[in-house]
Protein backbone atom coordinates (compact mmCIF):
# COMPACT_ATOMS: atom_id res chain seq x y z
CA UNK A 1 -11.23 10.30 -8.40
CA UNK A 2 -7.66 10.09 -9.00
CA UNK A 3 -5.42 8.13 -8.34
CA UNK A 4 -1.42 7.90 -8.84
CA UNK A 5 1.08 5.14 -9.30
CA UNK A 6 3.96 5.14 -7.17
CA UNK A 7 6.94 4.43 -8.97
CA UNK A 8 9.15 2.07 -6.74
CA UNK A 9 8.91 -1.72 -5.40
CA UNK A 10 7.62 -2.19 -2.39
CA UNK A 11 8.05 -4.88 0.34
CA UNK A 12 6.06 -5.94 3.55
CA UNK A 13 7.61 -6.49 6.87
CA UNK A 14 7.14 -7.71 10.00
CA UNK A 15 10.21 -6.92 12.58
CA UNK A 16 11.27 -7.57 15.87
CA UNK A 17 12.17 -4.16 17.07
CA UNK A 18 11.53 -0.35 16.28
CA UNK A 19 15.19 -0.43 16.42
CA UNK A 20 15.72 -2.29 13.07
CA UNK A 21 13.38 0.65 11.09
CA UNK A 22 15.63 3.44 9.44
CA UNK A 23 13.58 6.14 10.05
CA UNK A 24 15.68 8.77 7.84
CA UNK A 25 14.41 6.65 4.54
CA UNK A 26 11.65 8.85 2.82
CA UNK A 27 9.04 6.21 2.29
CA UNK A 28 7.43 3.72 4.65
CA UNK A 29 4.21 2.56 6.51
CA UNK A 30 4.75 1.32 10.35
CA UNK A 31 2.35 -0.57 12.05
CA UNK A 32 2.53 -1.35 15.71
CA UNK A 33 0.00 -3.37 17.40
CA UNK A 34 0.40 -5.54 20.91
CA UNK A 35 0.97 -8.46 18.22
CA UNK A 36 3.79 -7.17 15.80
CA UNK A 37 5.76 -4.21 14.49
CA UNK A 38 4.61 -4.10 10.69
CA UNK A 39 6.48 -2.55 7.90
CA UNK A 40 5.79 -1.13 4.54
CA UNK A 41 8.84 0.06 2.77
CA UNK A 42 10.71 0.21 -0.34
CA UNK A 43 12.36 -3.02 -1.11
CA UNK A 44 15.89 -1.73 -1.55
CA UNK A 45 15.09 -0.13 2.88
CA UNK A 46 14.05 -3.29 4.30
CA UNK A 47 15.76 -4.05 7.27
CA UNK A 48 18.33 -6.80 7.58
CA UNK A 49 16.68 -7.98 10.17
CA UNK A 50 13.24 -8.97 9.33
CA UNK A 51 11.00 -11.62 11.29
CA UNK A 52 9.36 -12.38 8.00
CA UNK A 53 8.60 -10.21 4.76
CA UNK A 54 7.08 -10.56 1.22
CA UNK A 55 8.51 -8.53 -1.63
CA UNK A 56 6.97 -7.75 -4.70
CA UNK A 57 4.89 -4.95 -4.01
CA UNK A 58 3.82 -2.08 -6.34
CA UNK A 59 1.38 0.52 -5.11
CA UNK A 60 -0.90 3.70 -5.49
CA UNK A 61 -2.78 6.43 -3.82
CA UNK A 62 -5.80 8.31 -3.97
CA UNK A 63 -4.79 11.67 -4.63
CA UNK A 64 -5.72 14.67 -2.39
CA UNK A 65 -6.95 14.81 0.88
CA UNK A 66 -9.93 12.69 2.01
CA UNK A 67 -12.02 13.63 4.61
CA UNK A 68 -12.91 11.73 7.65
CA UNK A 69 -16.63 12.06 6.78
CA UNK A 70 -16.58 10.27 2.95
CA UNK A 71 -17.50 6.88 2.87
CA UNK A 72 -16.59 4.01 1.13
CA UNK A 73 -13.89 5.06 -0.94
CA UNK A 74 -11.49 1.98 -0.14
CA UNK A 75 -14.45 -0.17 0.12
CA UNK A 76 -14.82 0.49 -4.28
CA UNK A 77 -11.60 0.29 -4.88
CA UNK A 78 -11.04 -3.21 -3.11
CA UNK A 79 -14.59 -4.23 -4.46
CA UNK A 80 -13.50 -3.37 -7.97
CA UNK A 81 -10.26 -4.94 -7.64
CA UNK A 82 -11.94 -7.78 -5.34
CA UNK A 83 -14.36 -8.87 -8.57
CA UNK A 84 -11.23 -9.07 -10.99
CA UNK A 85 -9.49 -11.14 -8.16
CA UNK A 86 -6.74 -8.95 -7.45
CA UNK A 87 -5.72 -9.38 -3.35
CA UNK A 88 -4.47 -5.59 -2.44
CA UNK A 89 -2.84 -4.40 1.02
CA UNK A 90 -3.93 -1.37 1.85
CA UNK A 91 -2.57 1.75 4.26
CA UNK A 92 -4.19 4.30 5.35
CA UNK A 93 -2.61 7.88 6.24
CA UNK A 94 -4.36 11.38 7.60
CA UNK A 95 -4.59 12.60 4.74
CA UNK A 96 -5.30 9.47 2.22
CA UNK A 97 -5.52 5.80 1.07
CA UNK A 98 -2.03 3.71 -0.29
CA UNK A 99 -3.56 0.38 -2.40
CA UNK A 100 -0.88 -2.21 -2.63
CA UNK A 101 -0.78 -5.31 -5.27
CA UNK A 102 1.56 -7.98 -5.99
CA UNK A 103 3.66 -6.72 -9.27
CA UNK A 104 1.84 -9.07 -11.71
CA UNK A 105 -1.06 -7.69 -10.78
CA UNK A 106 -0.43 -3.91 -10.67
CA UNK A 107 -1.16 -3.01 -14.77
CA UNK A 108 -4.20 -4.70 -14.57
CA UNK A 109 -5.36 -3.30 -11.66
CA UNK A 110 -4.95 0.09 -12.72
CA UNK A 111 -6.44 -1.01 -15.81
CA UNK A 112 -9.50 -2.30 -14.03
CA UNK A 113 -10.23 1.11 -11.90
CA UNK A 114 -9.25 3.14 -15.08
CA UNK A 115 -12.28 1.05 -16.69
CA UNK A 116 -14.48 1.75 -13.83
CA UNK A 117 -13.72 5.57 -13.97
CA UNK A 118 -10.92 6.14 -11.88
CA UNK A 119 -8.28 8.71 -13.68
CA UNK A 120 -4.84 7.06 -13.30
């Protein structure tokens, strides 16, 4: 399996309105539950007015499309990253998986998965 870095920092948001999300931006993640508007962006997008928010994001995705009907592709990847205590945030698309670590833990998480097969 392969998976790619993305390239940019990342931040997680929560915010008070829809209203606050620039929608023209070309990367982010929304969330929206009967609890909270959530936010995945890059750091230099984040709203102004955020609730609350944690920078320091980097991130990566499984390449390709996955379908519906494979199992426990996440479930590795957090396992893997889960036994060399690395926390991740993950997103989930249509088409694919995002992974999401703090920055001081993103070389050695790819260096982890690479170690445990994953082409990076």
């Amino acid at each position: 399996m392969i998976l790619k870095k993305l390239v940019y920092d990342l931040t997680v948001c929560k915010v008070a309105s829809g209203e606050d999300i620039d929608l023209s931006k070309e990367f982010y993640f929304i969330g929206k539950t009967d609890e909270e508007i959530s936010l995945v962006c890059l750091t230099e997008d984040t709203p102004l007015n955020t609730v609350e928010r944690d920078d320091g994001w980097k991130g990566f995705r499984i390449e390709g499309v996955l379908d519906f009907s494979l199992i426990g592709i996440l479930s590795k990847i957090s396992g893997i990253l889960a036994e060399n205590k690395i926390g991740i945030f993950a997103v989930s698309t249509f088409n694919t998986d995002y992974i999401l670590v703090k920055k001081e833990n993103f070389e050695r998480a790819l260096q982890v998965l690479n170690e445990a097969g994953y082409d990076i």
